[in-house]
N, C-alpha and C. Protein backbone atom coordinates (compact mmCIF):
# COMPACT_ATOMS: atom_id res chain seq x y z
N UNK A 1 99.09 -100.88 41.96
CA UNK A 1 98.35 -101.20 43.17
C UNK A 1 97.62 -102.52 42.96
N UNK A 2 97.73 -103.44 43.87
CA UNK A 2 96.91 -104.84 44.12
C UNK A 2 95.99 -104.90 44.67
N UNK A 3 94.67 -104.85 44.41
CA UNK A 3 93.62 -104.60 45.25
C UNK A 3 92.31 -105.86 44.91
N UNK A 4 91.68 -106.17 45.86
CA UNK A 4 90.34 -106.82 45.46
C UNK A 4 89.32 -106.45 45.85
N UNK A 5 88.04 -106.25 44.64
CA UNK A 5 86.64 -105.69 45.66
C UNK A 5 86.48 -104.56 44.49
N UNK A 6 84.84 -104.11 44.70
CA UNK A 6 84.48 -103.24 44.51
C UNK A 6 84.62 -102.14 45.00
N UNK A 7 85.26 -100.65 44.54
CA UNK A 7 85.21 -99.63 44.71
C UNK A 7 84.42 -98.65 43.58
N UNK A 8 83.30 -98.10 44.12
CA UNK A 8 82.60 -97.77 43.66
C UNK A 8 81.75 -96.22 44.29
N UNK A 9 81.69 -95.35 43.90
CA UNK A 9 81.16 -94.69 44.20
C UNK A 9 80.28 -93.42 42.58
N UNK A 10 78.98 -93.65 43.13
CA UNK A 10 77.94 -93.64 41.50
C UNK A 10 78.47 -91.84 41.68
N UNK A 11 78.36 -91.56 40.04
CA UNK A 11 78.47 -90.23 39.89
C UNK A 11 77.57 -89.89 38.72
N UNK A 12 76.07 -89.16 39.44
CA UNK A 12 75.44 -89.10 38.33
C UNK A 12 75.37 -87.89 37.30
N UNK A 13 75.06 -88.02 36.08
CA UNK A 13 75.56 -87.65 34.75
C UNK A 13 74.32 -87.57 34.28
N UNK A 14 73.65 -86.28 33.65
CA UNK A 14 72.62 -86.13 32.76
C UNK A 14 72.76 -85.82 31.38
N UNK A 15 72.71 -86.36 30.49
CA UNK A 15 72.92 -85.82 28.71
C UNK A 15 71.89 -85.92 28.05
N UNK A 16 71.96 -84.94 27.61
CA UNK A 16 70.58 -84.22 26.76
C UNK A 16 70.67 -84.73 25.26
N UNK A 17 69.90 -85.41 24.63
CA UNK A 17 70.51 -85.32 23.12
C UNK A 17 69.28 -84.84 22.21
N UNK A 18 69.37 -84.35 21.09
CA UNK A 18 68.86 -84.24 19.88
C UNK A 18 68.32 -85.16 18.84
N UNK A 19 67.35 -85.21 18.44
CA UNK A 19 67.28 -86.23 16.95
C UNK A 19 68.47 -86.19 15.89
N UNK A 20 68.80 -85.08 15.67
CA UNK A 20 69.11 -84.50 14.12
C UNK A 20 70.78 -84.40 15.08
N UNK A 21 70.71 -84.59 16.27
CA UNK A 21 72.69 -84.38 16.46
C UNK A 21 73.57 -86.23 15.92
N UNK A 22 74.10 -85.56 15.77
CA UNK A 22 75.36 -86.42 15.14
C UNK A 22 76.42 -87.28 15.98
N UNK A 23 75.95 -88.55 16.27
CA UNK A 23 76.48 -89.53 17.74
C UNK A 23 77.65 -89.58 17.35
N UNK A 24 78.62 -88.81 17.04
CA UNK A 24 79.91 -88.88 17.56
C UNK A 24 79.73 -87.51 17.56
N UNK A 25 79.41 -86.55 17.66
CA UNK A 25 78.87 -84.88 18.60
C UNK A 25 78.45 -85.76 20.39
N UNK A 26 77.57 -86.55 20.29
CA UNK A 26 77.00 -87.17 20.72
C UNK A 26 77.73 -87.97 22.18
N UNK A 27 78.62 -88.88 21.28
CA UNK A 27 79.79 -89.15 22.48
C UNK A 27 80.85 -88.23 22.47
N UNK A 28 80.49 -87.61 22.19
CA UNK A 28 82.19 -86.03 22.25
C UNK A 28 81.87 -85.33 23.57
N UNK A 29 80.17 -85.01 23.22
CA UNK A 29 79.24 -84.01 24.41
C UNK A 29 79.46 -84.57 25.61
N UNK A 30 79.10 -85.93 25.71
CA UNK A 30 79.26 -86.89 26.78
C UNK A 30 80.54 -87.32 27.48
N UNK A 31 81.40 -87.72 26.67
CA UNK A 31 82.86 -87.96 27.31
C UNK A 31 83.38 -86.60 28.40
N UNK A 32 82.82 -85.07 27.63
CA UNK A 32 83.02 -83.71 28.02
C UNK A 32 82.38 -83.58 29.67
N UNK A 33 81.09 -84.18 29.45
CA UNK A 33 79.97 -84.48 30.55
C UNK A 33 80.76 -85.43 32.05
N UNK A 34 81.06 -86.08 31.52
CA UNK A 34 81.51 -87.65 32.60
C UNK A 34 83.33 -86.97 33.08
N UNK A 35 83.38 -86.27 32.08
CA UNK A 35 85.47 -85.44 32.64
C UNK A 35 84.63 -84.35 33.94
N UNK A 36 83.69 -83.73 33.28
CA UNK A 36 84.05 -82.77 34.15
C UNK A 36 83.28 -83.34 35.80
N UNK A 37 82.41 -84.35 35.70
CA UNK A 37 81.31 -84.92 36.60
C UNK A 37 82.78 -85.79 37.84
N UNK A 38 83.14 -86.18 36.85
CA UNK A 38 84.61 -87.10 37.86
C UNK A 38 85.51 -86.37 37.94
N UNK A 39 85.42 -85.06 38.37
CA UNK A 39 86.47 -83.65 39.27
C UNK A 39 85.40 -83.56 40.36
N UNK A 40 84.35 -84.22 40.61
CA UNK A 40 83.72 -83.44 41.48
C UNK A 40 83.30 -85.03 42.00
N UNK A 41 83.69 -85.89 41.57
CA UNK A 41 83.17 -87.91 42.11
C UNK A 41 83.75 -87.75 43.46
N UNK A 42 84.71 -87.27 44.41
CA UNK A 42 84.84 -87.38 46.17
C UNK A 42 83.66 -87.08 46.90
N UNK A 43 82.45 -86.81 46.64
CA UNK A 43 81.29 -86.19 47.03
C UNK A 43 80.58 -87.36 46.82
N UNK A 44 80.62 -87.85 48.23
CA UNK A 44 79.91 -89.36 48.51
C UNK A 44 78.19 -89.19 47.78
N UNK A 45 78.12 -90.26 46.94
CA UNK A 45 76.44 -90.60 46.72
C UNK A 45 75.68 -90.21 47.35
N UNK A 46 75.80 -90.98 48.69
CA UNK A 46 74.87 -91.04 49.82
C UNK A 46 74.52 -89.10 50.07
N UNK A 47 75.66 -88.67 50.18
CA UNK A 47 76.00 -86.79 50.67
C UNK A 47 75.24 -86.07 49.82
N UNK A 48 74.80 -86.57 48.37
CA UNK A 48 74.86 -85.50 47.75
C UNK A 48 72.88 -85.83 47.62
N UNK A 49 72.49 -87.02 47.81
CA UNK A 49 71.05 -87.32 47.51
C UNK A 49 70.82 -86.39 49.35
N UNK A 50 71.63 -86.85 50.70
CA UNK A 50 70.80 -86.09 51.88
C UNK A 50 70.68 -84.82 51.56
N UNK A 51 71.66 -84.01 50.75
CA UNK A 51 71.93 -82.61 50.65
C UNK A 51 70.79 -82.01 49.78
N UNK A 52 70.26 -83.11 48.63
CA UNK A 52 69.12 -82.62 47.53
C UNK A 52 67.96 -82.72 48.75
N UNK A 53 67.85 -83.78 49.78
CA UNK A 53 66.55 -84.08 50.02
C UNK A 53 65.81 -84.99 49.44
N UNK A 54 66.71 -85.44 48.64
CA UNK A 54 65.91 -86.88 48.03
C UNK A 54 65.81 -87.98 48.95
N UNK A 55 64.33 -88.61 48.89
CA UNK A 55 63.62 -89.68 49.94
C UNK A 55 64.73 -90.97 49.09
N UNK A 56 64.86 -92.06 49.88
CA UNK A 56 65.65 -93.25 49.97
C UNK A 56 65.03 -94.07 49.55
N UNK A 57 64.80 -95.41 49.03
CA UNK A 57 64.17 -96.33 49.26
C UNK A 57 64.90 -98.12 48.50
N UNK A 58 64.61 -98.50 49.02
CA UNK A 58 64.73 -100.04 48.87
C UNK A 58 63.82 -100.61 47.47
N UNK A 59 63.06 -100.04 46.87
CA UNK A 59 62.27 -100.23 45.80
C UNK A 59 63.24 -99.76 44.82
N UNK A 60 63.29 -98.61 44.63
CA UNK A 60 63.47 -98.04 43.57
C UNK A 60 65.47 -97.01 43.51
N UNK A 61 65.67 -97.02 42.73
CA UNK A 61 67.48 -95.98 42.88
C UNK A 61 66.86 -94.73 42.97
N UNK A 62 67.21 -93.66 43.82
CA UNK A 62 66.62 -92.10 43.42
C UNK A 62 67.68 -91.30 42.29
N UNK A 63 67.03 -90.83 41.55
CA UNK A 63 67.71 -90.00 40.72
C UNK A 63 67.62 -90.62 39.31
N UNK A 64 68.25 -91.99 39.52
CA UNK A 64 68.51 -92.39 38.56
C UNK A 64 67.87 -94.20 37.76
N UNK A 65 67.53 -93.66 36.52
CA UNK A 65 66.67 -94.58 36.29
C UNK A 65 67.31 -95.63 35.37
N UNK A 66 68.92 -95.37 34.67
CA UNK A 66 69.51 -95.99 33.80
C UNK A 66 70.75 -95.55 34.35
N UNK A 67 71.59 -96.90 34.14
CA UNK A 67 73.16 -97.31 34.56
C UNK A 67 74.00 -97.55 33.30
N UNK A 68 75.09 -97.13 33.01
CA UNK A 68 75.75 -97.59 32.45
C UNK A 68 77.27 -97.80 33.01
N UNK A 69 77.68 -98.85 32.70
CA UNK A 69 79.18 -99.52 33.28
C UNK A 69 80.30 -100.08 32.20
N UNK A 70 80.86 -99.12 31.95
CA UNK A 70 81.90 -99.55 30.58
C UNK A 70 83.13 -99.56 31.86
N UNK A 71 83.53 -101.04 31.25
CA UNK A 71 84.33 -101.73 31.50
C UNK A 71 85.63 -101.69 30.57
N UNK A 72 86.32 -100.66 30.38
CA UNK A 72 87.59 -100.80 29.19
C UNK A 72 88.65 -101.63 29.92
N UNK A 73 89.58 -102.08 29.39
CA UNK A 73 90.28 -103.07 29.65
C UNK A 73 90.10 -104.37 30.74
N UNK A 74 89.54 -104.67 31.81
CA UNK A 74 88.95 -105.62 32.11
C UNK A 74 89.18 -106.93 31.24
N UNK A 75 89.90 -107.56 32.24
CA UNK A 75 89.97 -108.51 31.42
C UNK A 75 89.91 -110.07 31.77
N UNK A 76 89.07 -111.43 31.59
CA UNK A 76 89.11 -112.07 32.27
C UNK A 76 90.01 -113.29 33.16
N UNK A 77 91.11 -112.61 32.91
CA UNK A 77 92.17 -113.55 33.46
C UNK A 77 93.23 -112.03 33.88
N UNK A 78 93.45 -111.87 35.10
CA UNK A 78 94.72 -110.87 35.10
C UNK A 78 95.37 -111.24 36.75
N UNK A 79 96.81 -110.57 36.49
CA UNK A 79 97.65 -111.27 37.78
C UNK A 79 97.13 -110.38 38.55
N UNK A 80 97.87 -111.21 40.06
CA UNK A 80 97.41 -110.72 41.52
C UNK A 80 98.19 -111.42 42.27
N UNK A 81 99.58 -110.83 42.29
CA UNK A 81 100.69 -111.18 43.42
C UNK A 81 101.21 -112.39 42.28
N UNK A 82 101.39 -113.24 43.26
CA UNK A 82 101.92 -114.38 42.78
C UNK A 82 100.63 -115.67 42.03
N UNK A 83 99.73 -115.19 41.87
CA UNK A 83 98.39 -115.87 41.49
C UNK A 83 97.78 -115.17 40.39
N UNK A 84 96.66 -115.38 39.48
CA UNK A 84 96.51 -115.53 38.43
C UNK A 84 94.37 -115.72 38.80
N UNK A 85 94.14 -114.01 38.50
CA UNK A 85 92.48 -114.18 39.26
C UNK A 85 91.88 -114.48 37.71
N UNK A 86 90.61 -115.07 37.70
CA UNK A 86 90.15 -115.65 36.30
C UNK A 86 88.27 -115.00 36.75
N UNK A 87 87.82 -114.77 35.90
CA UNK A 87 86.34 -113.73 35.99
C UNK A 87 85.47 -115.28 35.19
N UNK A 88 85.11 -115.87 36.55
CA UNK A 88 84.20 -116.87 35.93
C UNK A 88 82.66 -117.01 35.92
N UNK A 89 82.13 -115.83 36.61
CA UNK A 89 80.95 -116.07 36.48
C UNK A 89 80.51 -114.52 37.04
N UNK A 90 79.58 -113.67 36.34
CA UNK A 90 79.52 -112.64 36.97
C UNK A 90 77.95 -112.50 37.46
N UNK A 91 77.91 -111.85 38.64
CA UNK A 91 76.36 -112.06 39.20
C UNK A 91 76.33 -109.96 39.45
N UNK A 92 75.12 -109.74 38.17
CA UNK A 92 74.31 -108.49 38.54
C UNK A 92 73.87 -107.76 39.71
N UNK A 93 73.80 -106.40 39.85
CA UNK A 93 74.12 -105.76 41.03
C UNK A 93 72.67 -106.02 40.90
N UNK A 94 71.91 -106.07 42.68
CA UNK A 94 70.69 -106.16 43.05
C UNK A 94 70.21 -104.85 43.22
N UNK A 95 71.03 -103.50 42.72
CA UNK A 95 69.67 -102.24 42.84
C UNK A 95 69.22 -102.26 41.63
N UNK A 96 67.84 -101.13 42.21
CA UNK A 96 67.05 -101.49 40.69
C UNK A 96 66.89 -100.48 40.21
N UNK A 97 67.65 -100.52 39.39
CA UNK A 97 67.78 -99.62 38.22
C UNK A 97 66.84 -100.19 37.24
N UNK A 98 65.98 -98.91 36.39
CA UNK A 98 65.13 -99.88 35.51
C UNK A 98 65.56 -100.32 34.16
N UNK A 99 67.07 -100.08 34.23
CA UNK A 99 67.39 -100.53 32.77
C UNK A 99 68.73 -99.79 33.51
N UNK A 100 69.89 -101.28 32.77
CA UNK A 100 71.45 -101.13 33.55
C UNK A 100 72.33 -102.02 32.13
N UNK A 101 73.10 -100.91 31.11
CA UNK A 101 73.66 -101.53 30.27
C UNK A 101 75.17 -101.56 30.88
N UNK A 102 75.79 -103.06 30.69
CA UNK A 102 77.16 -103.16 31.46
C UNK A 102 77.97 -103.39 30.18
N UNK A 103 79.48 -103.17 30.02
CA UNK A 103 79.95 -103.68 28.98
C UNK A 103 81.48 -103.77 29.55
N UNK A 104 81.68 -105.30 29.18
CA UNK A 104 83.43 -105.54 29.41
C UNK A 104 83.94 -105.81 28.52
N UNK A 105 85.23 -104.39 28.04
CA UNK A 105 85.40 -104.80 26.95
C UNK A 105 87.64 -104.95 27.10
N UNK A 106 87.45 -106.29 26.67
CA UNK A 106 88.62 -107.14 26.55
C UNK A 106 89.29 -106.83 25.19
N UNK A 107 90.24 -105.79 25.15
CA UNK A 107 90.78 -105.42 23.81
C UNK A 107 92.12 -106.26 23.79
N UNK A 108 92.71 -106.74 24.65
CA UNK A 108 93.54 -108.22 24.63
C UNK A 108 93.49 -109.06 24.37
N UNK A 109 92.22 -109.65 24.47
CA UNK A 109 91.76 -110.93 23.90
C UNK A 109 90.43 -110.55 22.83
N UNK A 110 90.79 -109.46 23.10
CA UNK A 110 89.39 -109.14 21.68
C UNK A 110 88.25 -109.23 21.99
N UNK A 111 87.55 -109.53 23.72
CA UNK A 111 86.56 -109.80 23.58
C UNK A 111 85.39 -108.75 24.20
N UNK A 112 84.49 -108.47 23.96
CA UNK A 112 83.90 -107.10 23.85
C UNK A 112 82.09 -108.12 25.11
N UNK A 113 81.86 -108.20 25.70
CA UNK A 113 81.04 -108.58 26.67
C UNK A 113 79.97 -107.58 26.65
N UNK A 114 78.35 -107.99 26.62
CA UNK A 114 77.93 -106.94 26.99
C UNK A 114 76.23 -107.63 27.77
N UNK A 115 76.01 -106.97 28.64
CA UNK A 115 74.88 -107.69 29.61
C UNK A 115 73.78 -106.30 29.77
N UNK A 116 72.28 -106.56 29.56
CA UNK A 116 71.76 -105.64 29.95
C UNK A 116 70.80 -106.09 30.47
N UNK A 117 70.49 -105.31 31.51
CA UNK A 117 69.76 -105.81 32.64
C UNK A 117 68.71 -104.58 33.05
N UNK A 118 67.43 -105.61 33.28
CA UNK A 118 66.28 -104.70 33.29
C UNK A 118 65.31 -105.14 34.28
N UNK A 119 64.12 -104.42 34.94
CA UNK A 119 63.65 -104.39 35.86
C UNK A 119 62.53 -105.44 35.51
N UNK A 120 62.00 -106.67 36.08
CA UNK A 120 61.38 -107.83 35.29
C UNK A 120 59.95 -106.94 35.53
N UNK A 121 59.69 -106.07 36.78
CA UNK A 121 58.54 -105.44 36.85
C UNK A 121 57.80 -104.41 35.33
N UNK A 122 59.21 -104.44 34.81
CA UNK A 122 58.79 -103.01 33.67
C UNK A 122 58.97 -103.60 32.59
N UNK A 123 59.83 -104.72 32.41
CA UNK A 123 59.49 -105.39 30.90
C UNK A 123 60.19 -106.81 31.21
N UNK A 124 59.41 -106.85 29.83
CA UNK A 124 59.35 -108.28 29.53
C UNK A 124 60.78 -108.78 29.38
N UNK A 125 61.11 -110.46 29.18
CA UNK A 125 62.16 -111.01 28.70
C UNK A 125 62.17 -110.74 27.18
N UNK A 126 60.66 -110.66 26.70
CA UNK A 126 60.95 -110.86 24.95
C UNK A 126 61.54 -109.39 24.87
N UNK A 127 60.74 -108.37 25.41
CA UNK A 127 60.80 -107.08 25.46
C UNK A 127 62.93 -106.82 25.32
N UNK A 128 63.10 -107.18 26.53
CA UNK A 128 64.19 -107.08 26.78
C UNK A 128 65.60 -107.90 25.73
N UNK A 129 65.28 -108.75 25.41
CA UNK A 129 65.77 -109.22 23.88
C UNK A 129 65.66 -108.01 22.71
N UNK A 130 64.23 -107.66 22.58
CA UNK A 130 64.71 -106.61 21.75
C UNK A 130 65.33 -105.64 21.94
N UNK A 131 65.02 -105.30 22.77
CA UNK A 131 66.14 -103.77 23.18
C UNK A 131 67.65 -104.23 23.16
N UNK A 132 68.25 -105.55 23.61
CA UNK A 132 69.54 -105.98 22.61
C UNK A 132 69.63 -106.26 21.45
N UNK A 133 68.99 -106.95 20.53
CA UNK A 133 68.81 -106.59 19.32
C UNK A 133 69.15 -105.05 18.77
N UNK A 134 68.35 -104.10 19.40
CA UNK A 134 68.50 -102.64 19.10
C UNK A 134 70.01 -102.38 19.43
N UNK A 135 70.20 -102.37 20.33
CA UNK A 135 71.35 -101.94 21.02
C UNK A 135 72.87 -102.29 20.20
N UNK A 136 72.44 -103.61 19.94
CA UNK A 136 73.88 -104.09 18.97
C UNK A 136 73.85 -103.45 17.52
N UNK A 137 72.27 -103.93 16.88
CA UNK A 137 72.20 -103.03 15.62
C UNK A 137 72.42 -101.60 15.95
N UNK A 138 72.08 -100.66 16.80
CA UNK A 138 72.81 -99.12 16.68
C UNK A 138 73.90 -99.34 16.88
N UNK A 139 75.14 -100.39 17.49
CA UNK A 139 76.45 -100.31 17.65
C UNK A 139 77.37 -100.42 16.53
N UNK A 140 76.25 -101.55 15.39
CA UNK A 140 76.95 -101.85 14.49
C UNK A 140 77.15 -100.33 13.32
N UNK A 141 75.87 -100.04 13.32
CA UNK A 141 74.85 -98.65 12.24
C UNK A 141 76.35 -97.29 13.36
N UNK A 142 76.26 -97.16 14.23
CA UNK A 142 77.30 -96.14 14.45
C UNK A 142 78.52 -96.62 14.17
N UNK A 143 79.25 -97.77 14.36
CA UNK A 143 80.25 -98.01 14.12
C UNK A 143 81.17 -97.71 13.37
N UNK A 144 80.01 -98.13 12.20
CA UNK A 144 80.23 -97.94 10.73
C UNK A 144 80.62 -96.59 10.30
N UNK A 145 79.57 -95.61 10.69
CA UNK A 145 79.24 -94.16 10.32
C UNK A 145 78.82 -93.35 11.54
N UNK A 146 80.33 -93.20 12.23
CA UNK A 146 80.03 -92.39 13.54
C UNK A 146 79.37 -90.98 13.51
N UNK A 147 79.66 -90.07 11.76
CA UNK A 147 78.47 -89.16 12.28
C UNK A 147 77.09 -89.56 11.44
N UNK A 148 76.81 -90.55 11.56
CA UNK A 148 75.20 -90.46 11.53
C UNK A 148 74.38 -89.95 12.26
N UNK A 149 73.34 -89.84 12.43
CA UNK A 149 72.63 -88.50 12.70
C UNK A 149 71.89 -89.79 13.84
N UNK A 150 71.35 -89.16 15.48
CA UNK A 150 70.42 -90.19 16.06
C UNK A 150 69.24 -91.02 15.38
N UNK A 151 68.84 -90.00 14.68
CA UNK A 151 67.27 -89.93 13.77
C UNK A 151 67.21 -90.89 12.48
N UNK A 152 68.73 -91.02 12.00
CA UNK A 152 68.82 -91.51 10.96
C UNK A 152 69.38 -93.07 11.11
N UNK A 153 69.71 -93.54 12.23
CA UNK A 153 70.21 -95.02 12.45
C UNK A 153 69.44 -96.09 12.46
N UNK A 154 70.16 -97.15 11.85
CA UNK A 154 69.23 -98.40 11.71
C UNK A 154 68.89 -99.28 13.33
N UNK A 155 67.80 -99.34 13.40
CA UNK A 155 67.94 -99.82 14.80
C UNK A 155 67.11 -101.53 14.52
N UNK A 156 66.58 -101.52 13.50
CA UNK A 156 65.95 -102.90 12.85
C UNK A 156 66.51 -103.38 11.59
N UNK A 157 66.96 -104.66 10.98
CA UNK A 157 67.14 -105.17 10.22
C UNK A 157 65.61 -105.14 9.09
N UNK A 158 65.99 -104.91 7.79
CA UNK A 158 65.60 -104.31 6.88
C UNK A 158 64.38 -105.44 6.27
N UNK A 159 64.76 -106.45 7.01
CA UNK A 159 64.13 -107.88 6.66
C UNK A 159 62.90 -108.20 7.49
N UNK A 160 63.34 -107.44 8.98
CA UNK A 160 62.52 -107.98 10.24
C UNK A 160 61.09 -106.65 9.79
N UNK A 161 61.94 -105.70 9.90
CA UNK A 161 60.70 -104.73 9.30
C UNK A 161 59.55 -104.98 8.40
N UNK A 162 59.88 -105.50 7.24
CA UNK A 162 58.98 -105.78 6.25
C UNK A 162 57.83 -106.43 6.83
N UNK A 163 57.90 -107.56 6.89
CA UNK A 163 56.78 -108.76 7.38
C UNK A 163 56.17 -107.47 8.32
N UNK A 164 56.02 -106.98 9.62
CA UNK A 164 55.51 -106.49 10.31
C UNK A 164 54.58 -105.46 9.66
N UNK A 165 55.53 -104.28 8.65
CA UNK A 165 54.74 -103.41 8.39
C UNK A 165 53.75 -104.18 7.34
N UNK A 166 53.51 -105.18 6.81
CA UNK A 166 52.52 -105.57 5.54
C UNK A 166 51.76 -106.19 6.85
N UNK A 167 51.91 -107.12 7.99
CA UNK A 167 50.60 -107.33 8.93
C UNK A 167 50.44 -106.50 9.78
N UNK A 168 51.05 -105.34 9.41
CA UNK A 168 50.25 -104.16 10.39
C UNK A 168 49.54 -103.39 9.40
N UNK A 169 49.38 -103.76 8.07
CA UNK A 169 48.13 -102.83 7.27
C UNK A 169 46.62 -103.50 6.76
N UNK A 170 45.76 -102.45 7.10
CA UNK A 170 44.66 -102.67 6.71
C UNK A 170 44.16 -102.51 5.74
N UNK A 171 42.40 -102.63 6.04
CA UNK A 171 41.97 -101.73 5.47
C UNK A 171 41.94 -100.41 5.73
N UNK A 172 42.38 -99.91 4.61
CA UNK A 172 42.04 -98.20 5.36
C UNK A 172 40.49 -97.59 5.70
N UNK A 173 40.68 -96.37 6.47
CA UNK A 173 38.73 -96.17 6.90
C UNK A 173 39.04 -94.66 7.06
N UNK A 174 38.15 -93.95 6.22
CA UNK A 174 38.39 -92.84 6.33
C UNK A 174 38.04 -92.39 7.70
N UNK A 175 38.06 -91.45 7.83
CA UNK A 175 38.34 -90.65 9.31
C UNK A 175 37.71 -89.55 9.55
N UNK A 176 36.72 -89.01 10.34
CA UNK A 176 36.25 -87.60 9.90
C UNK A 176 37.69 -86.44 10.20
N UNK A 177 37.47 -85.44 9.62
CA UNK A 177 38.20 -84.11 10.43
C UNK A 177 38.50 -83.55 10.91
N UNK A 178 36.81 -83.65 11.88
CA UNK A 178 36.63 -82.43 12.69
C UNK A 178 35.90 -83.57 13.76
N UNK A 179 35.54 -83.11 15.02
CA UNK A 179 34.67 -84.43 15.47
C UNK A 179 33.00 -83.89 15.80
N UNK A 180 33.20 -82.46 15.02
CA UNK A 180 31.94 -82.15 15.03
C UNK A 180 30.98 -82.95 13.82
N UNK A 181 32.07 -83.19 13.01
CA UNK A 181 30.89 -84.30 11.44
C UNK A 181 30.73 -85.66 12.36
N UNK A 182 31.59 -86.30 13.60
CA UNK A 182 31.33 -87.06 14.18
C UNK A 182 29.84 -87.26 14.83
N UNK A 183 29.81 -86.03 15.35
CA UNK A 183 28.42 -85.61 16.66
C UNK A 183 27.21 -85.11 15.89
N UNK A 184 27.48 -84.35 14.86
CA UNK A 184 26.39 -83.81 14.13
C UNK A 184 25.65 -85.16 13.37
């Protein structure tokens, strides 16, 4: 089929996880989650928020507060009839989601894309740098060792840590116990 345009219709997905579960349990639970959620995706967005009673609004997405958009094969050059469409510039969807991780990933040309996009009201740009930082370091830390445990993944470089925790120590000050040795 030859088609152009967005077709889209959101199908939302709740996953529960654990500290101590094991992210490839993790994406097993989830892949299980999103099969059985897309047998039931003909049940327009719009149908299923009038049917909850959920209020609408132009501020904010209802329901849902994080997007994710994996993009598998996508790729930036692919045919279309007798023409040849090329992905030159991509412009972010305007709902606001308060945090929207997208990923196009080009296993043809090898190239793995990834954009995350966040609500400028709820964080920062630096803010938002780190949480890619994080995001790539857990990609790399699971990659490696898909059952690592959530609890147990590197989400900071071993280097960046240091400096912080030695200017985040003091002096120490003892503390009372109780806050009655406080008042008394």
């Amino acid at each position: 089929m030859n088609a152009l345009g967005v077709f889209a219709n959101i199908v939302p997905i709740r996953c529960s996880n654990n500290p101590s579960q094991r992210f490839s349990t993790l994406v097993k639970d989830c892949a299980e989650k999103a099969a059985a959620a897309l047998e039931h995706s003909d049940v327009p967005f719009h149908l299923l928020l009038s049917q909850l009673g959920v209020t609408r609004s132009t501020t904010y997405t209802p329901m849902i507060q994080a997007f994710f958009d994996y993009r598998q094969g996508m790729r930036k050059k692919q045919p279309m009839g007798d023409c040849e469409l090329e992905l030159l510039s991509f412009q972010a969807s305007k709902v606001p989601y308060d945090i929207c991780l997208d990923i196009i990933d080009d296993a043809v040309e090898g190239d793995c894309v990834l954009h995350l996009l966040v609500r400028k009201d709820l964080y920062t740009e630096q803010q938002a740098q780190t949480l890619v930082k994080c995001l790539v370091k857990l990609a790399e830390s699971f990659s490696r060792i898909p059952n690592t445990t959530l609890e147990s993944a590197a989400m900071f470089d071993a280097q960046e840590v240091k400096p912080v925790l030695s200017f985040s120590k003091g002096e120490r000050i003892p503390i009372p116990m109780h806050i009655a040795d406080v008042c008394l």
